[in-house]
Protein backbone atom coordinates (compact mmCIF):
# COMPACT_ATOMS: atom_id res chain seq x y z
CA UNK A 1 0.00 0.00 0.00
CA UNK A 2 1.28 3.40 -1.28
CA UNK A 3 2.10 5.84 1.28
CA UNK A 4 1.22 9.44 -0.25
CA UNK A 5 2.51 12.40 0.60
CA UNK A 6 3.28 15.94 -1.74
CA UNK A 7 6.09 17.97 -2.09
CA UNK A 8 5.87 21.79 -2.91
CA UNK A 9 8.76 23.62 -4.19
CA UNK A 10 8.20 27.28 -3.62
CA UNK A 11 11.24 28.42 -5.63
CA UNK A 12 8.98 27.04 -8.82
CA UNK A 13 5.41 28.57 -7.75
CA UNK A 14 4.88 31.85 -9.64
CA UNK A 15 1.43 32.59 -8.23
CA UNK A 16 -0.49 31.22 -11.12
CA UNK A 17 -3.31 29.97 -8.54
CA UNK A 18 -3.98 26.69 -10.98
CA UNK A 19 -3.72 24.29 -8.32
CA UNK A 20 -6.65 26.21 -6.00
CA UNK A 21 -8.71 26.81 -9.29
CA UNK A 22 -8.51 23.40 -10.05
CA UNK A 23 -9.61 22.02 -6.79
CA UNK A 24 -12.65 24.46 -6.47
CA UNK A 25 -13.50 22.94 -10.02
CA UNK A 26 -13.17 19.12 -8.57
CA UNK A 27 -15.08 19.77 -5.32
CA UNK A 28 -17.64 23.00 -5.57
CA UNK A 29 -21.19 21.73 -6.24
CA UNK A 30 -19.86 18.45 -6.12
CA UNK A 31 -20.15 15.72 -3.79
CA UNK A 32 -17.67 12.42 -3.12
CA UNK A 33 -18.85 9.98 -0.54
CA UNK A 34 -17.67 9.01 1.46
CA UNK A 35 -15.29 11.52 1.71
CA UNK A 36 -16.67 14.88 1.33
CA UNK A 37 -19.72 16.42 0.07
CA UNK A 38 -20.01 19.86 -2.23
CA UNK A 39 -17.59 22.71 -1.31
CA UNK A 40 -19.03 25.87 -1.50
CA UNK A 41 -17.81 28.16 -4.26
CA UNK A 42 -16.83 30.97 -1.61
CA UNK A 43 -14.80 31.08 1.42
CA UNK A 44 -13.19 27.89 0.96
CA UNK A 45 -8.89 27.11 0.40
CA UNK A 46 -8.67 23.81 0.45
CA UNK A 47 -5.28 24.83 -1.29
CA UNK A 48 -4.51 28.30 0.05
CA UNK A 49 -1.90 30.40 -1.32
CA UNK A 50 -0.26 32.35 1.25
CA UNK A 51 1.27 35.38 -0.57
CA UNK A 52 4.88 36.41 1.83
CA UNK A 53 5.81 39.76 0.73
CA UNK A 54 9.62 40.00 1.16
CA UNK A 55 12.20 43.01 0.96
CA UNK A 56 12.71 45.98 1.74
CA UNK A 57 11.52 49.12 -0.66
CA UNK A 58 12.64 49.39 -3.45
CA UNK A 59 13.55 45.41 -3.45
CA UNK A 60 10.40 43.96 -3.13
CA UNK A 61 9.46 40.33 -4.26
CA UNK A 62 6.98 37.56 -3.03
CA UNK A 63 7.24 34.02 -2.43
CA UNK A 64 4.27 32.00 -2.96
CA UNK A 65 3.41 29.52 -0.62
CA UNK A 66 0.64 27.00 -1.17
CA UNK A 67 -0.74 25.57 1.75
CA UNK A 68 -2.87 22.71 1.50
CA UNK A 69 -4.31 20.14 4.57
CA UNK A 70 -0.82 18.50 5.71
CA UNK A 71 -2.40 15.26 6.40
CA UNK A 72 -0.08 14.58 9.60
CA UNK A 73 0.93 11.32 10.91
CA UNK A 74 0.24 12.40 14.63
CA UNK A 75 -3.31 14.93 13.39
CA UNK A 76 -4.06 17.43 15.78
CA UNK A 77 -7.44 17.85 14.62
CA UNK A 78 -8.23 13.52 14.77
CA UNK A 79 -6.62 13.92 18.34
CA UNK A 80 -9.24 16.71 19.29
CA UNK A 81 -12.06 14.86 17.67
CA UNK A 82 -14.26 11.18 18.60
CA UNK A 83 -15.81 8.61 17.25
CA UNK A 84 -14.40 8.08 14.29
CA UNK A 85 -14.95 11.80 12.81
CA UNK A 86 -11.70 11.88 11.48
CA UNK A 87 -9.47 8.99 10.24
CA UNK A 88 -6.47 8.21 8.47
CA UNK A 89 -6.62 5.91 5.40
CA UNK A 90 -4.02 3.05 5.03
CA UNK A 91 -2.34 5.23 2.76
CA UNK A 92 -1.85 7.82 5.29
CA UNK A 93 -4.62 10.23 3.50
CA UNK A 94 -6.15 12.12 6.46
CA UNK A 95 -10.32 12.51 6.01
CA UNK A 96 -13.04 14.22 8.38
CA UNK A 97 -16.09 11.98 7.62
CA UNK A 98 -18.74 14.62 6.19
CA UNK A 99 -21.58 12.72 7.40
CA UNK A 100 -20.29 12.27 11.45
CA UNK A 101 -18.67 16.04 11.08
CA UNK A 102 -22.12 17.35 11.06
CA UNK A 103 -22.36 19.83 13.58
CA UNK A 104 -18.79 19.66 14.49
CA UNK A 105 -17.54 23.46 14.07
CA UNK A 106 -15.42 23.07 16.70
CA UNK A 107 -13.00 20.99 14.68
CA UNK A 108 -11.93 24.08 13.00
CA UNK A 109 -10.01 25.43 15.19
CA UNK A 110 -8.12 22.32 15.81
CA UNK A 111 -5.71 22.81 12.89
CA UNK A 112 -2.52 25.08 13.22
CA UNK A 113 -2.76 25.42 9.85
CA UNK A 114 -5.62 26.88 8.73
CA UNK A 115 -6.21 24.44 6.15
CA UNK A 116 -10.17 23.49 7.85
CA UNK A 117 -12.91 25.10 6.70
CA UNK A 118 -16.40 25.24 7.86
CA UNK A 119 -19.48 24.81 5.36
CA UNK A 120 -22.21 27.11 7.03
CA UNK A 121 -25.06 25.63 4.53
CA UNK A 122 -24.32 22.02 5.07
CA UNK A 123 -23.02 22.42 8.49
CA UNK A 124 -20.17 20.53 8.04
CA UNK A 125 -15.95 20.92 8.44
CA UNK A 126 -14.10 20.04 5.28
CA UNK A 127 -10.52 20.18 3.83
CA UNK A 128 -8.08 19.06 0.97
CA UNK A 129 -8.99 15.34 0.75
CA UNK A 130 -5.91 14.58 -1.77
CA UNK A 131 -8.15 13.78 -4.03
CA UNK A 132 -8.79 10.52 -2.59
CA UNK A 133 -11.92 9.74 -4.47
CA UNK A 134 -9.79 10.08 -7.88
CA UNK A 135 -7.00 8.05 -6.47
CA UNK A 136 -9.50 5.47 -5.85
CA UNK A 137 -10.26 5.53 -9.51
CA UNK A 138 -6.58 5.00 -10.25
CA UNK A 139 -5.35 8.50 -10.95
CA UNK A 140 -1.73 9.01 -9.84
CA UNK A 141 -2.05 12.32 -8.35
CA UNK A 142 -4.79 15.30 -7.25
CA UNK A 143 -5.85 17.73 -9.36
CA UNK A 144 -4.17 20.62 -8.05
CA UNK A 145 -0.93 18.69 -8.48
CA UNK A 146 -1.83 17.76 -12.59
CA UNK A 147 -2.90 21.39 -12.90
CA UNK A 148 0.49 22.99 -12.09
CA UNK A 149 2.12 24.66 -15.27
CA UNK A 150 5.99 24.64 -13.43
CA UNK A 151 5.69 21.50 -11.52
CA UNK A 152 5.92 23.11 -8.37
CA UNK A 153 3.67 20.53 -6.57
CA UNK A 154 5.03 16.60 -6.71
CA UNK A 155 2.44 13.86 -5.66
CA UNK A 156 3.59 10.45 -4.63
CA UNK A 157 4.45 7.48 -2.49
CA UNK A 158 6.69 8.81 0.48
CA UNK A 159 7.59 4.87 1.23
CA UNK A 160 8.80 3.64 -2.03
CA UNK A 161 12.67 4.81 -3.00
CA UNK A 162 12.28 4.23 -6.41
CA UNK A 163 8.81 7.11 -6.61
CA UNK A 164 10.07 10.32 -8.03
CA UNK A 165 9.00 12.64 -4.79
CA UNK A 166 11.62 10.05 -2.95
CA UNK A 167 14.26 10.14 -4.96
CA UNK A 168 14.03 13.97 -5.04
CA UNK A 169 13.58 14.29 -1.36
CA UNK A 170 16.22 12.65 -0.67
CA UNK A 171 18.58 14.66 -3.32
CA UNK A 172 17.38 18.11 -1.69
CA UNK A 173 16.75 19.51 1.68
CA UNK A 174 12.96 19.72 2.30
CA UNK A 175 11.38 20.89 5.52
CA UNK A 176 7.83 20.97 7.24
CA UNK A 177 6.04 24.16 7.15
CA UNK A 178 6.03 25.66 10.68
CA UNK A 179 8.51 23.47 12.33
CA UNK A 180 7.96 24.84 15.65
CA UNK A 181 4.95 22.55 15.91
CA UNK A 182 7.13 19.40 16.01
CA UNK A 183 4.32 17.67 13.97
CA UNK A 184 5.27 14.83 11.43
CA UNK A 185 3.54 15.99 8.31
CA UNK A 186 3.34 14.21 4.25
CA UNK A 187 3.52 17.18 2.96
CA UNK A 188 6.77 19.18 2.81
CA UNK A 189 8.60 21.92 1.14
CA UNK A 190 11.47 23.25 -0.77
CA UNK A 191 12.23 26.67 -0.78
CA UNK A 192 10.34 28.40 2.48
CA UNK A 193 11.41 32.12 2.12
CA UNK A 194 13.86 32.85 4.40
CA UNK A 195 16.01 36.03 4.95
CA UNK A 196 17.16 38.35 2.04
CA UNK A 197 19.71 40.80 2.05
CA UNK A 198 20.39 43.17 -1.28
CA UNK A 199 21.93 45.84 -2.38
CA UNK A 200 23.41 48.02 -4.88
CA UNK A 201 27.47 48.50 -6.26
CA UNK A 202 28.08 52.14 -7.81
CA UNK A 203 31.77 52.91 -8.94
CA UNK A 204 32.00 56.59 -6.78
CA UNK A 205 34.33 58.21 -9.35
CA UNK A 206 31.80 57.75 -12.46
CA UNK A 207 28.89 57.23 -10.51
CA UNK A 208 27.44 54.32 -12.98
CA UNK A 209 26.54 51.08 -11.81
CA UNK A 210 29.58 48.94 -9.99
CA UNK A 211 29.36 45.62 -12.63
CA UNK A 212 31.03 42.49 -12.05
CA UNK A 213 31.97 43.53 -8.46
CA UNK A 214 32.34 40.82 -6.46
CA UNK A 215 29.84 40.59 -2.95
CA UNK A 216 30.81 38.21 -0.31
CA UNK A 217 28.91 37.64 2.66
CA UNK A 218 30.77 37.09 6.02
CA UNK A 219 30.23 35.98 9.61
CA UNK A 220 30.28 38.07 12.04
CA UNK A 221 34.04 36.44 12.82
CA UNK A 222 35.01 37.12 8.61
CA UNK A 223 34.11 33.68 7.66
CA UNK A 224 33.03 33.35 4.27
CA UNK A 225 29.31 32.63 3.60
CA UNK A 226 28.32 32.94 0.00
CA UNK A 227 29.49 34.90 -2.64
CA UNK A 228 28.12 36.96 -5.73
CA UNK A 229 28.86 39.32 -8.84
CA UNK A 230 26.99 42.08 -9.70
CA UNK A 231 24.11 42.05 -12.18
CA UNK A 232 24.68 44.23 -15.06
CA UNK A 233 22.59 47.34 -12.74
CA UNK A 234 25.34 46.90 -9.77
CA UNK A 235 22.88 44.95 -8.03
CA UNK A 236 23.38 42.21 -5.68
CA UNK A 237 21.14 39.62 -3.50
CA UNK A 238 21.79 36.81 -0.66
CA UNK A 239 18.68 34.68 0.01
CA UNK A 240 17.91 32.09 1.61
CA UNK A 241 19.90 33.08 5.08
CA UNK A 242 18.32 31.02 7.81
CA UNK A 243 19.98 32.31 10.93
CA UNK A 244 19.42 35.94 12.10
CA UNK A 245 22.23 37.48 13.37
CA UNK A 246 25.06 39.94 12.72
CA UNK A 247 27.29 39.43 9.28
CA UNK A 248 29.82 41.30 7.47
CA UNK A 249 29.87 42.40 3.54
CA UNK A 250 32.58 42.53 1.89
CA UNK A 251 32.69 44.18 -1.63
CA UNK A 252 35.94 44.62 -4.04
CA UNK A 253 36.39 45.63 -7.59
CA UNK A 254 39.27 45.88 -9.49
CA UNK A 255 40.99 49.13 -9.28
CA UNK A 256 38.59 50.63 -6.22
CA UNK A 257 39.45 50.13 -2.58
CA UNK A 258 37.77 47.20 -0.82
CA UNK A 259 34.58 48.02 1.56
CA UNK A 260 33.48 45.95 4.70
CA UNK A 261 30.04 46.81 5.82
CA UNK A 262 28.19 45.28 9.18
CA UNK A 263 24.93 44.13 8.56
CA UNK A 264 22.58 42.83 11.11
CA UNK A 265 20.03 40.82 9.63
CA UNK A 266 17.14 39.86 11.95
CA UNK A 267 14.48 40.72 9.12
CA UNK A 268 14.99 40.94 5.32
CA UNK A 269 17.44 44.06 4.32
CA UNK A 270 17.82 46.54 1.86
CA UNK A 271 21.36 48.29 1.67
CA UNK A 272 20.75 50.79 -0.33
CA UNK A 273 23.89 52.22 -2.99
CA UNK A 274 27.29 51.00 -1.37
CA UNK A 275 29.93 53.34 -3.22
CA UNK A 276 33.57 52.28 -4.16
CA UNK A 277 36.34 54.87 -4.25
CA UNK A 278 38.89 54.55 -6.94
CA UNK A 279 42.30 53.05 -4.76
């Protein structure tokens, strides 16, 4: 018995919003017993994007995050609940039985996640299902996974080393979305935004854009981190920084005198123009 689980890669999502589209064109005004009757076509994200904003003015991006049901070994929401309202199919798909949840708004505030939503005209909690009733027809994977254009969403068996979501799990580093909660989950990520710092390289003697100077970012001890060239504008960015703390930049260009810069980087930074003198 397969084992399913999805992995998201948020460097791939570009905000399209196929995936939610497509699963509010499987479920809404339709019902699939025994798993879930007809989500409503309001109010409901059984795959929510969460848009993260990230930056500092004027370098501004956002990461999009999709957020489905994380269908967790150890559920928080089938812990908080009886008699069978919620189980956990052999192949690890987590359902809240639509005909026992009746009446059960309480469940939805059980998940630390967000991802359960409560029907007001049926009366009834409901959530990503996986798409169980289509993978009990033989399909290899939900809808919201065959509707992504960049493959940012990879459906498969977590238990078999030879499925493609293993192989590539175990060739990257992945990680649970809120980690904090210590909760085993099948679905996991690549990619969670994490700290930025940018800037920009002007030569101080023409005052055009510094090009090809080289960045490196430093410990707070001088220890080399990463390293980068500048873009074609002078520009420069470091993402991907997971611990907070104070660094050092260090930026050289042939023919201008090297600059070392402190940076202390507890939320995403913008540097603003760093100008080289002429040595």
């Amino acid at each position: 018995m397969a084992k399913y689980g999805l992995l998201i890669d948020v460097s791939r999502c570009n905000g399209c919003y196929n995936c939610q589209l497509a699963c509010k064109d499987e479920f809404v005004g339709n019902a699939y017993p025994p798993y879930s009757l007809p989500q409503p076509p309001s109010g409901h994200f059984w795959m929510h994007i969460d848009e993260k904003e990230r930056g500092r003015y004027p370098w501004v991006k956002v990461a999009y995050v999709p957020i489905p049901c994380m269908h967790c070994e150890v559920a928080p929401c089938a812990k908080a609940s009886s008699d069978g309202i919620i189980y956990r199919r052999q192949d690890g798909i987590v359902v809240i039985d639509p005909e026992k949840g009746k009446g059960q708004k309480k469940i939805t505030d059980t998940c630390p996640f967000g991802a359960i939503y409560w029907n007001e005209e049926l009366q009834v909690p409901q959530k990503c299902t996986f798409c169980a009733h289509l993978l009990d027809q033989g399909w290899k994977e939900p809808r919201c996974v065959e509707a992504c254009p960049t493959k940012a969403l990879l459906f498969g068996d977590l238990e078999n080393p030879g499925s493609e979501i293993s192989k590539v799990i175990a060739s990257q580093k992945v990680e649970p979305y809120l980690p904090e909660l210590k909760t085993t989950l099948r679905v996991s990520y690549v990619g969670l935004p994490k700290l930025l710092v940018a800037g920009s390289v002007v030569f101080a003697d023409t005052d055009e854009c510094g090009v090809n100077a080289q960045v490196k970012l430093m410990d707070s001890k001088g220890k080399e981190i990463r390293t980068r060239q500048t873009n074609g504008f002078g520009d420069f960015e470091f993402d991907g920084i997971e611990i907070k703390g104070l660094y050092q930049l260090k930026v050289t260009a042939p023919g201008y005198k090297t600059k070392i810069l402190p940076v202390d980087l507890t939320e995403d930074t913008f540097l603003g123009e760093i100008f080289l003198n002429k040595s």
